[in-house]
Protein backbone atom coordinates (compact mmCIF):
# COMPACT_ATOMS: atom_id res chain seq x y z
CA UNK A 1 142.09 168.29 -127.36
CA UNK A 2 138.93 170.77 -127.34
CA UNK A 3 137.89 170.80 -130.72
CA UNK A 4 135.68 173.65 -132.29
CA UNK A 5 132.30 172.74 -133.95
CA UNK A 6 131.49 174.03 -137.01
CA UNK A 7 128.98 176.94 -137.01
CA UNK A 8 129.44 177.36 -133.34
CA UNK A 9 129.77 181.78 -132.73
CA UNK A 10 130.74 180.59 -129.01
CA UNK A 11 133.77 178.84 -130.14
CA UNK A 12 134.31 181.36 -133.01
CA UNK A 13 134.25 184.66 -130.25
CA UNK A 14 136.55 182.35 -127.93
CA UNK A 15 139.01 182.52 -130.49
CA UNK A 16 138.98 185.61 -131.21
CA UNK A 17 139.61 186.65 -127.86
CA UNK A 18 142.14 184.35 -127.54
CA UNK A 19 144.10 185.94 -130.28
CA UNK A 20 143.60 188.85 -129.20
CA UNK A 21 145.08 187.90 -125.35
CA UNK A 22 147.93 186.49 -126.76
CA UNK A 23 148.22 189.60 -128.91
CA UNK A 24 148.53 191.76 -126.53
CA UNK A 25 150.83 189.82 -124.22
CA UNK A 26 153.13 189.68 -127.52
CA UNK A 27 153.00 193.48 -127.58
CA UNK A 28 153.83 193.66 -123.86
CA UNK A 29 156.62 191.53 -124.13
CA UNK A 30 158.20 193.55 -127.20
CA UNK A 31 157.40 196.98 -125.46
CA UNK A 32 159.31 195.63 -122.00
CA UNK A 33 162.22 194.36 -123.87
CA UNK A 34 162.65 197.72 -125.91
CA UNK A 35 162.16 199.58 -122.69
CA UNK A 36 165.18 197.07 -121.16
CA UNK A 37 167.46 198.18 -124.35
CA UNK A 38 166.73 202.15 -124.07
CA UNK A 39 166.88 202.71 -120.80
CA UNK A 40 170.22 202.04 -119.86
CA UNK A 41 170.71 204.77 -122.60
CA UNK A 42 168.52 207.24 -121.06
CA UNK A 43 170.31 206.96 -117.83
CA UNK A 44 173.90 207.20 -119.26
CA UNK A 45 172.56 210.38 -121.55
CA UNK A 46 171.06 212.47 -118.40
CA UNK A 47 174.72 212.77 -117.02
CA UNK A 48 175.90 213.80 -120.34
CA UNK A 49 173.45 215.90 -120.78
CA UNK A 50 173.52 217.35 -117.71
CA UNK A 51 177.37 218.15 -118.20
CA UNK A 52 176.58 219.39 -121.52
CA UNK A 53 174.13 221.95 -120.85
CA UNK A 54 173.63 223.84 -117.39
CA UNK A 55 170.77 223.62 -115.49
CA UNK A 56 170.34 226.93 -115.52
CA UNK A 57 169.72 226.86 -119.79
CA UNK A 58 167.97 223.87 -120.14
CA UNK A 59 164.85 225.15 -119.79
CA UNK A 60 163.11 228.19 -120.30
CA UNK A 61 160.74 229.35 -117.78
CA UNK A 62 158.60 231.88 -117.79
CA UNK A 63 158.02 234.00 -113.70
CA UNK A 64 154.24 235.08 -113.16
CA UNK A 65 154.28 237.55 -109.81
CA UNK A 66 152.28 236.65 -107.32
CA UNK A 67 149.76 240.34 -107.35
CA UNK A 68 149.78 239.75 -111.53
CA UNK A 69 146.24 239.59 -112.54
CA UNK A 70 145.38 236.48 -114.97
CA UNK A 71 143.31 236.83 -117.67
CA UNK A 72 139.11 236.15 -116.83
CA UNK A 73 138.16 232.51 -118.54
CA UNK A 74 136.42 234.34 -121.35
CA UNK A 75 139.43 236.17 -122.22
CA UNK A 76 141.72 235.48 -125.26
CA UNK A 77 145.18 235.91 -123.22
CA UNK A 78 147.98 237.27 -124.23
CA UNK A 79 149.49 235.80 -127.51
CA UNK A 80 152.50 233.30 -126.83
CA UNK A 81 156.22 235.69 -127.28
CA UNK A 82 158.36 235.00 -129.68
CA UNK A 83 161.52 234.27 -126.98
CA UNK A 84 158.85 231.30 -125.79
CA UNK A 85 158.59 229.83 -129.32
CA UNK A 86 162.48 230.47 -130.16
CA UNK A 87 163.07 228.38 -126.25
CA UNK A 88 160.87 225.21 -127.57
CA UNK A 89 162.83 225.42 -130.72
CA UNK A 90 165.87 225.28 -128.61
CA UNK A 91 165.07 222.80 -126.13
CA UNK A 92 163.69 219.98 -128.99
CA UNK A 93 166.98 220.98 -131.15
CA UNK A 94 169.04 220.01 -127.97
CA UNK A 95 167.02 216.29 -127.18
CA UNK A 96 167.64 215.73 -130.86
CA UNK A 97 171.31 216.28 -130.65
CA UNK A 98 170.75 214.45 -126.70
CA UNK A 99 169.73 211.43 -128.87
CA UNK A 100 172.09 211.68 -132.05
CA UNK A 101 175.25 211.69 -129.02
CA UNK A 102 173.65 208.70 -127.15
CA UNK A 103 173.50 206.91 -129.91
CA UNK A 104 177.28 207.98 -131.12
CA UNK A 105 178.12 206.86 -127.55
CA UNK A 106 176.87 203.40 -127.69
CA UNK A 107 178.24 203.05 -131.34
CA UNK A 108 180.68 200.46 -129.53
CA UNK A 109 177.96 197.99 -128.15
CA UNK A 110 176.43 198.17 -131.46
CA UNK A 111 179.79 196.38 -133.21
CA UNK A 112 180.17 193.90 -130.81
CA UNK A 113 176.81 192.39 -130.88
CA UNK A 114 177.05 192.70 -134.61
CA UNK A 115 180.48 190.51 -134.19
CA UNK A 116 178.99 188.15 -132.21
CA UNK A 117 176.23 187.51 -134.59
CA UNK A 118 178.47 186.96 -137.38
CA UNK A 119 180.59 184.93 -134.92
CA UNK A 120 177.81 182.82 -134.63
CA UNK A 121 176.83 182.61 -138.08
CA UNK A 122 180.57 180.97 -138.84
CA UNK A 123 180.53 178.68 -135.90
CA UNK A 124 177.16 177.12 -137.29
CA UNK A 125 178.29 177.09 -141.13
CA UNK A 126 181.20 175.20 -139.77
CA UNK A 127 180.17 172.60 -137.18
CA UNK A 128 177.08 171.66 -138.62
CA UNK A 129 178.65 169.62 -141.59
CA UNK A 130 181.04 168.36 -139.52
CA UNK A 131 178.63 167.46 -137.19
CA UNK A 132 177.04 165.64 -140.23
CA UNK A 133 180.10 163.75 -141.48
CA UNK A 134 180.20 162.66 -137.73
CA UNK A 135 176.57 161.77 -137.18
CA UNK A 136 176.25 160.09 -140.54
CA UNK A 137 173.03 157.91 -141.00
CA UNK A 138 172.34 157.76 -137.45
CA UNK A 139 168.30 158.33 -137.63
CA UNK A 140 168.57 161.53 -135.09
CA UNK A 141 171.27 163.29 -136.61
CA UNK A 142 169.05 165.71 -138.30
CA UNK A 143 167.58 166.72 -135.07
CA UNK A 144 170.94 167.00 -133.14
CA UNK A 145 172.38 169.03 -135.98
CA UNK A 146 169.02 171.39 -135.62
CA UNK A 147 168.78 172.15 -132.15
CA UNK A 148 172.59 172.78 -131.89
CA UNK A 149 172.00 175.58 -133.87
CA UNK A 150 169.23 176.81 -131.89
CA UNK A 151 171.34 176.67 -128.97
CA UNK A 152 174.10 178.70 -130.78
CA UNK A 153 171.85 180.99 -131.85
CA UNK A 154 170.35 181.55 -128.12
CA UNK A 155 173.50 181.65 -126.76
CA UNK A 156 174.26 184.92 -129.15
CA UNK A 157 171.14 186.35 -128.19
CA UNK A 158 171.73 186.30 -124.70
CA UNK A 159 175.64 187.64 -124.89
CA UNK A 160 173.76 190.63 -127.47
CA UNK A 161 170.96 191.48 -124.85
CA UNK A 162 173.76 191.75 -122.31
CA UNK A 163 176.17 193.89 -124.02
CA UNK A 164 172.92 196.36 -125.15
CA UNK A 165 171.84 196.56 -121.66
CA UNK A 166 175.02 196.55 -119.74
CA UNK A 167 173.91 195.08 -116.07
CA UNK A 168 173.51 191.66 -116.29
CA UNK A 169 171.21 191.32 -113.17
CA UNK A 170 168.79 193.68 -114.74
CA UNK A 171 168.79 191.68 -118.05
CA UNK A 172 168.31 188.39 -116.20
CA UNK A 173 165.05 189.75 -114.31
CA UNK A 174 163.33 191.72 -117.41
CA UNK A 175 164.34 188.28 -119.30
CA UNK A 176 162.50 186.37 -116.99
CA UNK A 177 159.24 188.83 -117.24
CA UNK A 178 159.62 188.85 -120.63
CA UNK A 179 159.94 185.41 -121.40
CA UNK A 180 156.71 184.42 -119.47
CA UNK A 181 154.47 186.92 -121.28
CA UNK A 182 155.85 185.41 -124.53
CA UNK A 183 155.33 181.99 -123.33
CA UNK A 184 151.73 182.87 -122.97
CA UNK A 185 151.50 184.53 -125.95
CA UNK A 186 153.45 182.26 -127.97
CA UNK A 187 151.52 179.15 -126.26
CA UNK A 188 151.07 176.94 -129.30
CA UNK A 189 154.32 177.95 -131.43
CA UNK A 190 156.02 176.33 -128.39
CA UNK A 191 153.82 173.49 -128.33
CA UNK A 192 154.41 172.93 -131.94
CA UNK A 193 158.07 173.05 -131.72
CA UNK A 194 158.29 170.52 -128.46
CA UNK A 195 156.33 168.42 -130.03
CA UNK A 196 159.21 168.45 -133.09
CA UNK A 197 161.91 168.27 -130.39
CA UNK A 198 159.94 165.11 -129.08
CA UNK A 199 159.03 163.25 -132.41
CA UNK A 200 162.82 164.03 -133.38
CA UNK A 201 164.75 162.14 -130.17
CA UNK A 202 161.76 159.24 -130.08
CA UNK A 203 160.95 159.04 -133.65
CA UNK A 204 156.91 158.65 -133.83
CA UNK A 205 157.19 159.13 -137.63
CA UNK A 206 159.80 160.20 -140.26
CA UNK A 207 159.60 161.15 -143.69
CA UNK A 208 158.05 158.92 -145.77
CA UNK A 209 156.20 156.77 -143.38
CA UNK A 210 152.10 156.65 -143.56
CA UNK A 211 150.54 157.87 -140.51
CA UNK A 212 147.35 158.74 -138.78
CA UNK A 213 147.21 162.31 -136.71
CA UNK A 214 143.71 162.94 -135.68
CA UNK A 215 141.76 163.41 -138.71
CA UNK A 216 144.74 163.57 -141.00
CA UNK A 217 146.16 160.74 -142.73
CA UNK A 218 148.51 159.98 -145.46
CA UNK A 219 152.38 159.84 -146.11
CA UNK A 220 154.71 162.24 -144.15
CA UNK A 221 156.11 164.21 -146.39
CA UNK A 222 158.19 167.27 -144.82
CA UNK A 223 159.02 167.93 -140.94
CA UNK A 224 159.71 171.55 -139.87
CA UNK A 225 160.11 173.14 -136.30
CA UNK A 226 156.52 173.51 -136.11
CA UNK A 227 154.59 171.87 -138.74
CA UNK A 228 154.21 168.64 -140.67
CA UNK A 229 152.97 168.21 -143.98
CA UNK A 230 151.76 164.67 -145.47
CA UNK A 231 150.42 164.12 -148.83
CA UNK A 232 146.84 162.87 -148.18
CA UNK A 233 146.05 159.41 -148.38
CA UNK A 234 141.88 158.15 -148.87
CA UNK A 235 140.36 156.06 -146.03
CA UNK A 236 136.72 154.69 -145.82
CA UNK A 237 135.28 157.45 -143.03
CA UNK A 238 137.46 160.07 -143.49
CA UNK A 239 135.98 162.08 -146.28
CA UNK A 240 137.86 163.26 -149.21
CA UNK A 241 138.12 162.65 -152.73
CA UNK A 242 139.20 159.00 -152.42
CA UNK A 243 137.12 156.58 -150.59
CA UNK A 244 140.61 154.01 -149.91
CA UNK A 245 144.33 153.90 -149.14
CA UNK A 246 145.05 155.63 -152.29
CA UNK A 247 146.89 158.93 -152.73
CA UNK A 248 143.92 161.90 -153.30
CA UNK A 249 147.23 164.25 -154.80
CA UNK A 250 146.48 167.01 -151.67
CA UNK A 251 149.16 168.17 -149.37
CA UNK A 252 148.30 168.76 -146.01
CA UNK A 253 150.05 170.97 -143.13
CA UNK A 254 149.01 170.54 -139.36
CA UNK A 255 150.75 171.59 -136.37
CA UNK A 256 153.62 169.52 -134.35
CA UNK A 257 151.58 169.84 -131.17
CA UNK A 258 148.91 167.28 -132.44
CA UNK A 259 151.92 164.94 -131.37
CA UNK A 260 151.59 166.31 -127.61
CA UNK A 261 147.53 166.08 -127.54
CA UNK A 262 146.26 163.44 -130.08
CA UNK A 263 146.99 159.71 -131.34
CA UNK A 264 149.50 159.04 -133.41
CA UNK A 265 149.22 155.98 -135.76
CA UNK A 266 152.76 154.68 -138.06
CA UNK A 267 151.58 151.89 -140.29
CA UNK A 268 155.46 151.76 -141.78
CA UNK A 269 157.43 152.74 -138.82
CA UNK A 270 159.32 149.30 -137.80
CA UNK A 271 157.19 147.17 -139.85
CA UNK A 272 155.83 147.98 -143.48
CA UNK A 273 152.88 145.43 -143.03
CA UNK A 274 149.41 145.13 -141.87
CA UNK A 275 146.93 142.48 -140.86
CA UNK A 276 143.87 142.42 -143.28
CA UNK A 277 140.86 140.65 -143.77
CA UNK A 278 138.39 139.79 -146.56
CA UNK A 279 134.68 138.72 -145.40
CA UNK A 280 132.80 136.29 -146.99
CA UNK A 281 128.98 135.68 -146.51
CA UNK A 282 127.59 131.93 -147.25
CA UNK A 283 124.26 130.61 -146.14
CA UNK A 284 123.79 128.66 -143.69
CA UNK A 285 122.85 125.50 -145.47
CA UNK A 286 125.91 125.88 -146.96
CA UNK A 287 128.65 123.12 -146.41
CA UNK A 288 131.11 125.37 -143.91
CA UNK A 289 133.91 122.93 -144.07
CA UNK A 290 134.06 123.14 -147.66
CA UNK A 291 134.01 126.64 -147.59
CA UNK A 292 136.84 127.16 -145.42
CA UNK A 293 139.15 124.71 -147.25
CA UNK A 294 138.29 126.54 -150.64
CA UNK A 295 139.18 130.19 -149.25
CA UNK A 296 141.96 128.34 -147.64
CA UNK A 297 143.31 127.09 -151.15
CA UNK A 298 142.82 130.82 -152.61
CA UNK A 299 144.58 132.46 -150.43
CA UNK A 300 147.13 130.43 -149.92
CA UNK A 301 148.30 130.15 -153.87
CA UNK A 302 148.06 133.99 -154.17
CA UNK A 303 149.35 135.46 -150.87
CA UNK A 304 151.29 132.43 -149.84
CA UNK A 305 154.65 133.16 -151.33
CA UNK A 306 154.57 137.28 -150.26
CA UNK A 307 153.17 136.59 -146.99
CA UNK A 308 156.09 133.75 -145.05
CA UNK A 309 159.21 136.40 -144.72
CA UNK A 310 157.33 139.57 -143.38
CA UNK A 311 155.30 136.62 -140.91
CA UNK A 312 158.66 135.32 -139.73
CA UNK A 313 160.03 139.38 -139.14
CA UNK A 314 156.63 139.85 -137.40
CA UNK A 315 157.06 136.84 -135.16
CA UNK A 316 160.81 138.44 -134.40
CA UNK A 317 159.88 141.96 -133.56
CA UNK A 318 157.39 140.32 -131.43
CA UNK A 319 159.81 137.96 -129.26
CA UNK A 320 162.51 140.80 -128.92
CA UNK A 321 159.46 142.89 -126.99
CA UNK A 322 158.47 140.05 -125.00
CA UNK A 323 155.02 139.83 -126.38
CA UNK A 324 153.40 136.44 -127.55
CA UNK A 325 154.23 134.99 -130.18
CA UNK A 326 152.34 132.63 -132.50
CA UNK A 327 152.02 134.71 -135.88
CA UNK A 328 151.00 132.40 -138.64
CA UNK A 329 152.79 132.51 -141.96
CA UNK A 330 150.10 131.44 -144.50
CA UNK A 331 146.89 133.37 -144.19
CA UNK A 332 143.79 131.74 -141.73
CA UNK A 333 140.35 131.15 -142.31
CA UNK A 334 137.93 132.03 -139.62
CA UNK A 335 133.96 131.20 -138.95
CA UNK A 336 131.56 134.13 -137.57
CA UNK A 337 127.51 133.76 -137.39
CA UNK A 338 125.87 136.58 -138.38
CA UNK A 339 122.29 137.78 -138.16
CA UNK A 340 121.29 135.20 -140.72
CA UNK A 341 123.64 133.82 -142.50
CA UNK A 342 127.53 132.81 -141.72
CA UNK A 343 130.59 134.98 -142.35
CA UNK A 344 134.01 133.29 -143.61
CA UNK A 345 136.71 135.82 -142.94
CA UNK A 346 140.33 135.39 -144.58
CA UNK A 347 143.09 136.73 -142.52
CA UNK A 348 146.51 137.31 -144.17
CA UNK A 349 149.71 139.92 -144.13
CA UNK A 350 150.22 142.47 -147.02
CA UNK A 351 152.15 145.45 -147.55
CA UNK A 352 150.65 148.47 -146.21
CA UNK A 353 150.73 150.58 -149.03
CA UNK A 354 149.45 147.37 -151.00
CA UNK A 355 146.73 146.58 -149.22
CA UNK A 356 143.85 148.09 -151.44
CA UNK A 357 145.09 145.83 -154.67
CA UNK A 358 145.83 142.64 -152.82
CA UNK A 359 142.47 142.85 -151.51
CA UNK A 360 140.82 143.57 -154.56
CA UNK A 361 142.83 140.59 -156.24
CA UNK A 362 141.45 138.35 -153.64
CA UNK A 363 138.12 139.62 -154.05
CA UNK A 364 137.91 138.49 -157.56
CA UNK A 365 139.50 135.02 -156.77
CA UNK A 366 137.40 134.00 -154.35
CA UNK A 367 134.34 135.05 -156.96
CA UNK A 368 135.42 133.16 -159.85
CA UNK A 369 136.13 130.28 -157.77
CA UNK A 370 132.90 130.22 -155.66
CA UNK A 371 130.96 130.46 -159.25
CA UNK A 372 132.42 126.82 -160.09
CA UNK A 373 129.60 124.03 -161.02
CA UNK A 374 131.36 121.82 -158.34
CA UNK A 375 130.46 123.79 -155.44
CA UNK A 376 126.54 124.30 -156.74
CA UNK A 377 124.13 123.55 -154.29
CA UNK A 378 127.05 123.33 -151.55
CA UNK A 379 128.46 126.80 -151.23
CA UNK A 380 125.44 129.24 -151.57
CA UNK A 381 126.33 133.39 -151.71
CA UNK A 382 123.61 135.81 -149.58
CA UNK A 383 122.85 138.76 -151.28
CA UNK A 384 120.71 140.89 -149.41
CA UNK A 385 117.13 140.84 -148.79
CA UNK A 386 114.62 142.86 -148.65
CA UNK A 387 110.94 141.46 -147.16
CA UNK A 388 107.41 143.63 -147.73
CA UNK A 389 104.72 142.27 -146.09
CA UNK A 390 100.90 143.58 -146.32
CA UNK A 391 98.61 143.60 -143.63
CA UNK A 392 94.81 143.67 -144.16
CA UNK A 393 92.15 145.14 -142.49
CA UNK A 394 91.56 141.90 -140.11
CA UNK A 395 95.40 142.07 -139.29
CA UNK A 396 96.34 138.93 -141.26
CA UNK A 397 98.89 139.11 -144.25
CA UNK A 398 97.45 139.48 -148.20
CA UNK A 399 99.48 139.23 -150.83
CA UNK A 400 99.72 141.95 -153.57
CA UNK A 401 97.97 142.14 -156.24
């Protein structure tokens, strides 16, 4: 998805007129479906009218003979009669009443749609706790139960527009008109809500799982038709208050269509846990062996006992997608070379919303235990460097002074 760069007036003035396209195809579409409602009315009220008053007093005219001389340009004119003025009066006293009768007329359209409306008000009271009691905990029910009442609701619509505009083939061609200026103007409300309809039936998140959507992350916290809002959750890179996996107290809202056009990411969807690591540097003079054992040990005694069950449900989830499988269920020491020195990285499995304290807890393990007399001399830390060198006038190194 494009995405606008702040400060750019291009962007900003593409916008605009964007907005204001879809504006105006909004206000097309509303104009063409109150022109589909009123002028069945109009034609229905020229008969009556027509019957009601004779052609011959509908109108007043006013007979100029063809020798009459007409007054020169500069001329005032004659001042307008008083039978012209009383005629006006007439004639907009007569499309007043024209209206008042049409309106009397289709007084009988106007209670049915109002019955159907209320018709379908009942029907969804009614079958959406049933559908409920039915659906029970089944993980889609919400979903079902929503978009049945959508469809109830549509199907009212449609019956209403019919009744109001009394030809059916009529109502299904201006429909069709009107619906694809609003799907233009309406473009990303009806992203938004397929996106809903589609994270509903496959379930990319629910509420209460921690997820990643674009530049948003943090713990879903209410789904509507077209929006999702998460309380925010702190993450090295992403800005914020909080610089880790720790709630930063901020709600945020973004649209359902980011499911359509950007990566989701569930950290708790099937599985509550995630794979983390904990580097740390030795020197190479350093015995390696020794090293690995002793982070072995570490993490063994304090992530040993919460880290075998969720291993062994990894390994299963695994096997039922036909994946590999060979998930280890005490954490792993691995051996990296660096630019100088040699990393020693732990691997284990923690709880994703846990991951910030076990890590910490390790942190300050490993320390304490690295700062033991026995491993002097054997298992050296790196802390970094940082070399100045002087170069004299002849282009050899001096040392400062």
């Amino acid at each position: 998805m494009r995405r606008r760069r702040p400060g750019d007036p291009l962007a900003g003035a593409r916008g605009r007129l964007r907005l204001f396209r879809q504006a105006t195809l909004l206000a097309v579409a509303i104009t063409s479906l109150l022109l589909l409602l009123v002028a069945p009315w109009e034609a229905g009220l020229a008969v009556d009218v027509g019957e009601q008053f004779p052609a011959s007093e509908a109108v007043s005219t006013i007979s100029v003979e063809p020798n009459q001389d007409l007054p020169e340009r500069g001329d005032q004119g004659p001042e307008p009669s008083e039978p012209i003025g009383q005629a006006a009066a007439e004639e907009a006293a007569r499309t007043l009443e024209t209206l008042w009768y049409g309106m009397y007329g289709n007084l009988p359209k106007f209670l049915v749609v109002l019955g159907v409306i209320a018709v379908a008000w009942v029907l969804v009271q009614l079958v959406r706790p049933l559908l409920r009691r039915t659906l029970k905990r089944w993980e889609k029910a919400n979903a079902v139960v929503a978009l049945f009442g959508i469809v109830i609701w549509i199907f009212a619509a449609g019956i209403s527009l019919s009744v109001l505009a009394g030809d059916i083939r009529a109502l299904v061609g201006s429909l069709g008109l009107i619906g694809l200026a609003l799907s233009w103007a309406l473009q990303t409300p009806i992203e938004s809500f397929s996106g809903w309809l589609l994270n509903s039936f496959k379930g990319y998140y629910r509420v209460g799982d921690r997820v990643a959507v674009g530049e948003v992350f943090g713990d879903v916290y209410q789904i509507d038709y077209l929006a999702t809002t998460v309380w925010e959750i702190g993450s090295p890179g992403r800005g914020g208050f909080v610089q880790a996996e720790q709630p930063t107290g901020r709600l945020i809202t973004f649209p359902n269509n980011e499911v359509l056009a950007g990566t989701v990411v569930n950290l708790t969807r099937d599985f509550p846990y995630v794979w983390d690591e904990l580097t740390v540097p030795l020197a190479n003079e350093s015995d390696l062996g020794l090293g690995m054992r002793v982070l072995t040990d570490v993490a063994r005694e304090l992530l040993g006992p919460h880290m075998s069950r969720p291993a062994h449900r990894y390994a299963e989830i695994l096997e039922r997608a036909g994946l590999e499988v060979g998930v280890a269920e005490e954490p792993q020491v691995f051996v990296s070379m660096n630019e100088s020195w040699t990393d020693l990285t732990i691997r284990y499995l923690v709880n994703a919303r846990e991951r910030r304290k076990w890590k910490s807890e390790l942190t300050v393990r490993v320390m304490d235990e690295l700062k033991k007399e026995k491993y002097a001399g054997r298992l050296i830390n790196v802390y970094p460097r940082r070399q100045i060198q002087f170069i004299g006038p002849e282009g050899l190194a001096v040392k400062p002074t």
